[in-house]
Protein backbone atom coordinates (compact mmCIF):
# COMPACT_ATOMS: atom_id res chain seq x y z
CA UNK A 1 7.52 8.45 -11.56
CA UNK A 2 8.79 7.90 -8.12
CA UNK A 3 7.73 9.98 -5.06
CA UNK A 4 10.84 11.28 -2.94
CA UNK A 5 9.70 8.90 0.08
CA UNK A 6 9.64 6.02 -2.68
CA UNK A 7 13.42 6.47 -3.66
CA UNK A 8 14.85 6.61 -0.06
CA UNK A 9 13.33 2.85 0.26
CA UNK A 10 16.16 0.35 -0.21
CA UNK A 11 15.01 -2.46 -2.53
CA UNK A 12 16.86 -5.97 -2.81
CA UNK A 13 16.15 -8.38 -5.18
CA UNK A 14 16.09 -12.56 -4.54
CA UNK A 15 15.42 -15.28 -6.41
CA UNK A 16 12.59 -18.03 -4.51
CA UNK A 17 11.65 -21.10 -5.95
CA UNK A 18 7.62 -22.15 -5.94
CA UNK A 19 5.76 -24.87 -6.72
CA UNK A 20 4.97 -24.47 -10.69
CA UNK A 21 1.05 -24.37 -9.27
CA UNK A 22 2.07 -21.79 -6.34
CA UNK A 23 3.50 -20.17 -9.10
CA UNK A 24 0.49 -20.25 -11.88
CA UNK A 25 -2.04 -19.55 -8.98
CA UNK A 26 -0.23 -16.62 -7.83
CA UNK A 27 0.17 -15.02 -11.34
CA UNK A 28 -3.53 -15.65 -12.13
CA UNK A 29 -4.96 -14.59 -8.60
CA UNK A 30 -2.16 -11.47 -8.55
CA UNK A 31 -0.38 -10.88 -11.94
CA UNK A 32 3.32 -10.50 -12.38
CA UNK A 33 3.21 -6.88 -11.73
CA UNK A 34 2.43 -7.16 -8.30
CA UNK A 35 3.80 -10.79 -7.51
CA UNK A 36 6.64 -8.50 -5.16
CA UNK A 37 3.94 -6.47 -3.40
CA UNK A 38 1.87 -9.26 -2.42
CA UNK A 39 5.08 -11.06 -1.11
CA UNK A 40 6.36 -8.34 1.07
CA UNK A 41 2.93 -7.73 2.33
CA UNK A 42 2.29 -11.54 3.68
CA UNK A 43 6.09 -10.96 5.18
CA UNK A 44 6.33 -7.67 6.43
CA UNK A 45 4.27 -8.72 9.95
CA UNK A 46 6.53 -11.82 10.34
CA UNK A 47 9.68 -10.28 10.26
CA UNK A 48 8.93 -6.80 11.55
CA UNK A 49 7.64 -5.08 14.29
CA UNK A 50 4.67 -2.59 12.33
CA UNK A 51 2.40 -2.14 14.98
CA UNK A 52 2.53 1.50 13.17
CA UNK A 53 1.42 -0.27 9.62
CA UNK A 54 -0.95 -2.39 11.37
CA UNK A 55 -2.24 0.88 12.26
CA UNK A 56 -2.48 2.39 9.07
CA UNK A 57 -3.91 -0.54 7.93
CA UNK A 58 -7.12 -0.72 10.55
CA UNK A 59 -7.75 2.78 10.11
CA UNK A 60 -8.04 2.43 6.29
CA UNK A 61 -10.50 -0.46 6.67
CA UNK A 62 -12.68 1.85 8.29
CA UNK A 63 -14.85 2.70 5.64
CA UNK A 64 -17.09 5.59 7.82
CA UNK A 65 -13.28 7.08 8.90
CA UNK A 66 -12.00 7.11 5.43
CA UNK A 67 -14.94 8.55 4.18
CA UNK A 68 -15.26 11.18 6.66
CA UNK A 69 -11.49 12.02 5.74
CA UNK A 70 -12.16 12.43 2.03
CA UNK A 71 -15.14 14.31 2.58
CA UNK A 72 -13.19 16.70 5.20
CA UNK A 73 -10.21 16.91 2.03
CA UNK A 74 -12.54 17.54 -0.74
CA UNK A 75 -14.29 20.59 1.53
CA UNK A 76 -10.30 22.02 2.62
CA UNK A 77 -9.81 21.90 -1.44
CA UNK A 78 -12.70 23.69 -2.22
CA UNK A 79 -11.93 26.10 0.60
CA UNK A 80 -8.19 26.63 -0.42
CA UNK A 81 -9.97 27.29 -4.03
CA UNK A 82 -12.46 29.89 -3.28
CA UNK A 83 -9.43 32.20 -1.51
CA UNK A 84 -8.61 35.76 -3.28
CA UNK A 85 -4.93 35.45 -4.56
């Protein structure tokens, strides 16, 4: 199932050729379901301007943040379930 956000994303596909060891390396350190992923993500700062990803990205490393977050989620949940209806 595909989110709406996930369906307005334009997708192309291209063929690359790799070194047979790139290649075996790549399957057995990613796996073929994720081979794409991994590829965009190495790109995507190289050939874009994400200073907004990059963003994203630091503030997700951020274990105490993300934790904090989750915590502050989980409590709004529990909140949202305790109300009359």
């Amino acid at each position: 199932m595909h989110t709406t956000l996930e369906r307005m994303i334009m997708r192309k596909r291209i063929t690359i050729t790799l070194d047979e060891a790139v290649y075996e390396g790549l399957n057995e350190t990613i796996g073929k379901r994720h081979m794409s992923q991994f590829i965009e993500d190495l790109l995507r700062p190289h050939v874009l301007d994400t200073p907004l990803d990059d963003g994203y990205r630091a503030m997700a490393a951020d274990k105490a943040r993300e934790a904090q977050a989750r915590d502050w989620c989980n409590w709004l949940a529990k909140d949202i379930a305790d109300e009359a209806r």
